[in-house]
Protein backbone atom coordinates (compact mmCIF):
# COMPACT_ATOMS: atom_id res chain seq x y z
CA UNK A 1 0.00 0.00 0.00
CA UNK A 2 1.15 3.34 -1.56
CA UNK A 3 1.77 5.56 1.68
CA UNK A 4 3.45 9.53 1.70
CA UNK A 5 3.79 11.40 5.07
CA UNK A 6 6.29 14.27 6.65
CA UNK A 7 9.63 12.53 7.00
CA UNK A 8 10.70 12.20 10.53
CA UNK A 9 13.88 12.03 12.23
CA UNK A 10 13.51 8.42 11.93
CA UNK A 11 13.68 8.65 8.05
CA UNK A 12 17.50 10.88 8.28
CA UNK A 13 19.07 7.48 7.51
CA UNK A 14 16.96 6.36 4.73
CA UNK A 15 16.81 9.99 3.22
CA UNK A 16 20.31 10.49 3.09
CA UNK A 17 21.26 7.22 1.28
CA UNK A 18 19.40 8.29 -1.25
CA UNK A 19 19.88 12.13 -1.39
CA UNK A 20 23.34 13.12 -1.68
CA UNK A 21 22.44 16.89 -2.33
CA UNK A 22 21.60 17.68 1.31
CA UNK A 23 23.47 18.17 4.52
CA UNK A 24 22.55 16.49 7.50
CA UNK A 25 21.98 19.77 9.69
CA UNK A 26 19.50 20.98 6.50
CA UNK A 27 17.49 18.03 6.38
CA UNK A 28 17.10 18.37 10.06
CA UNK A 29 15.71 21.59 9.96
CA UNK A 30 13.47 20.23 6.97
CA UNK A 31 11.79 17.82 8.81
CA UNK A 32 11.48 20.20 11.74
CA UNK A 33 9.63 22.59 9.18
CA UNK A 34 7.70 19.55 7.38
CA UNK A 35 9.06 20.48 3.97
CA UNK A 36 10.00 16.60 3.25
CA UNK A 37 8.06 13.45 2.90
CA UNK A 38 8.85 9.67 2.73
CA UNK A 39 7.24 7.66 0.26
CA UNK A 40 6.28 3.84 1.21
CA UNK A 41 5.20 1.31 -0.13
CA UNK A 42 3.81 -1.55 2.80
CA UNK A 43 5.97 0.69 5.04
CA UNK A 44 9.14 0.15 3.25
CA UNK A 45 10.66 3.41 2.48
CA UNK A 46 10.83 3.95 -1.23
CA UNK A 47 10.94 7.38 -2.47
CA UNK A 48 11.82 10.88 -0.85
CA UNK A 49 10.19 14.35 -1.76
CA UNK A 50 11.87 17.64 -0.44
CA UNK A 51 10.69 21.37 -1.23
CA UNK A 52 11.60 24.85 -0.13
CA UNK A 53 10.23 27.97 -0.74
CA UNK A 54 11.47 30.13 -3.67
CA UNK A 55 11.69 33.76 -2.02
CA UNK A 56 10.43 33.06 0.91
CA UNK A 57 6.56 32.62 -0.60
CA UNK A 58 6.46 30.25 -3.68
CA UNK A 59 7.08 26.19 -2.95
CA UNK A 60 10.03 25.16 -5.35
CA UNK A 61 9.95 20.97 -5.39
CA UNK A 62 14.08 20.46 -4.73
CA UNK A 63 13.96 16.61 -5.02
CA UNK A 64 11.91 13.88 -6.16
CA UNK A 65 13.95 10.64 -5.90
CA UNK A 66 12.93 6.99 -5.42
CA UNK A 67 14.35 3.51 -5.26
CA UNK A 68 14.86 2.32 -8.76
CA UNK A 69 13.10 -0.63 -8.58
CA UNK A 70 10.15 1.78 -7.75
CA UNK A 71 10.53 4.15 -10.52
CA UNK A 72 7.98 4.36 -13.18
CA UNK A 73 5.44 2.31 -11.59
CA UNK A 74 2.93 5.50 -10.55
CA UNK A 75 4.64 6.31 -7.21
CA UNK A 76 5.97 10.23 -8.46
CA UNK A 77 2.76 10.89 -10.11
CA UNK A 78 1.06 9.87 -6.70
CA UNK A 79 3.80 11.87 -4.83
CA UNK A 80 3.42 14.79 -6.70
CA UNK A 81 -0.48 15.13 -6.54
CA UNK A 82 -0.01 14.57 -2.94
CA UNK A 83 2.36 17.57 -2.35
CA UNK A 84 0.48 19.61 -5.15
CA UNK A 85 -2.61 18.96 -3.10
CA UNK A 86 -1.19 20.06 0.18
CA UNK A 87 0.46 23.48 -1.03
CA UNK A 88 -3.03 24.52 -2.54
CA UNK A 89 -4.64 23.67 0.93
CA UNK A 90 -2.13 25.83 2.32
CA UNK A 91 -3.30 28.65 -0.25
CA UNK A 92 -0.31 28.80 -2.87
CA UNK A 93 -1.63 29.79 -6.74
CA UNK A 94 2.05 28.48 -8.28
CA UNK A 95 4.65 25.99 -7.40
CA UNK A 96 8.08 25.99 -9.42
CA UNK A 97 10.24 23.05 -9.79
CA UNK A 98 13.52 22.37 -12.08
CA UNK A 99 15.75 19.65 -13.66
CA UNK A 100 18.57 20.02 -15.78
CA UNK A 101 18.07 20.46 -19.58
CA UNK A 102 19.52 17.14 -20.62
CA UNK A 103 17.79 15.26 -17.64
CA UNK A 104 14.41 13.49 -18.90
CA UNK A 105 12.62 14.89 -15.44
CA UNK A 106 11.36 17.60 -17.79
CA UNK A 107 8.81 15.30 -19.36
CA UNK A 108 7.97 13.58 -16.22
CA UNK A 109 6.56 17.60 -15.36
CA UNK A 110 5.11 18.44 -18.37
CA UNK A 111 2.84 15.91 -18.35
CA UNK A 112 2.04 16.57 -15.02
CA UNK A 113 1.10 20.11 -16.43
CA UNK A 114 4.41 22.04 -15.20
CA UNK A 115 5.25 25.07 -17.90
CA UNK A 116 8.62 25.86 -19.07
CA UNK A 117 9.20 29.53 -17.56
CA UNK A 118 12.89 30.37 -17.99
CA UNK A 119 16.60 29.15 -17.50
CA UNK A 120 19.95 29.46 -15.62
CA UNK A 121 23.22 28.84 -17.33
CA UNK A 122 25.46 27.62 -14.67
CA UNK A 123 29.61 29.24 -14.97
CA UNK A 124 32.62 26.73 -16.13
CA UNK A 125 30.20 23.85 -18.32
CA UNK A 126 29.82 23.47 -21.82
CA UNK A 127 26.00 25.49 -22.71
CA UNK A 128 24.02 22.77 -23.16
CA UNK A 129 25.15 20.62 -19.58
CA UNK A 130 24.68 23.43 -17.61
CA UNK A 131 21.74 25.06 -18.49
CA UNK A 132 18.91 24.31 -15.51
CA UNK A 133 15.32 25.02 -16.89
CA UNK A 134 12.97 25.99 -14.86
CA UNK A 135 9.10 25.09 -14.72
CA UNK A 136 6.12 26.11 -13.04
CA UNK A 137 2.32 25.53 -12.35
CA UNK A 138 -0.75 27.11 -11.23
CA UNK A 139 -2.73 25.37 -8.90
């Protein structure tokens, strides 16, 4: 049974095998501020979602990961229609995610109904490796 709640401090271990872009003292402070959830499936820990808030007042969806054998079975639609759901409870009108041009994330979002709405070109990378689009939906 397909399960997503807040990660807790019970979940640090879990989360950070799997998410090498965080520190340990952020994550804490995640949790603390229930910007992260833990995916399960039977309560096995499969997936991890993590967000933060683009200045200060948007939600900007940092991470989406999951155990491979768990990937493209339904699980990130599921997780993102939770987390979708929760910030327009909480009264957001846009979210924003991102993924690297050359990562195939970007169709993953679009059909989830995520707009392409601008780009970053990251220093010291050839153009087309380094270029981070960004996307965004109204709720």
């Amino acid at each position: 049974m397909f399960t997503i709640d807040y990660a807790t401090d019970q979940d640090v271990r879990f989360w950070l095998s799997q998410d090498r872009h965080i520190k340990q003292s952020e994550l804490i402070l995640k949790i603390r501020d229930r910007r992260c959830y833990i995916i399960k499936d039977n309560d096995t820990p499969v997936g991890i979602l993590r967000y933060g808030l683009f200045w200060d007042e948007c939600p900007f969806l940092n991470l989406i990961y999951f155990v491979e054998a768990y990937r493209n079975k339904g699980y990130g639609t599921k997780a993102m229609r939770h987390w979708e759901n929760e910030m327009r409870e909480a009264g957001y009108k846009i979210i924003l995610t991102s993924t690297m041009v050359d990562e195939s994330a970007q169709h993953f979002y679009r059909k989830l109904g995520y707009k392409d709405c601008g780009c970053l070109i990251l220093d010291n990378s050839p153009l087309m490796e380094a270029m981070e689009m960004f996307m965004m939906k109204r709720l």
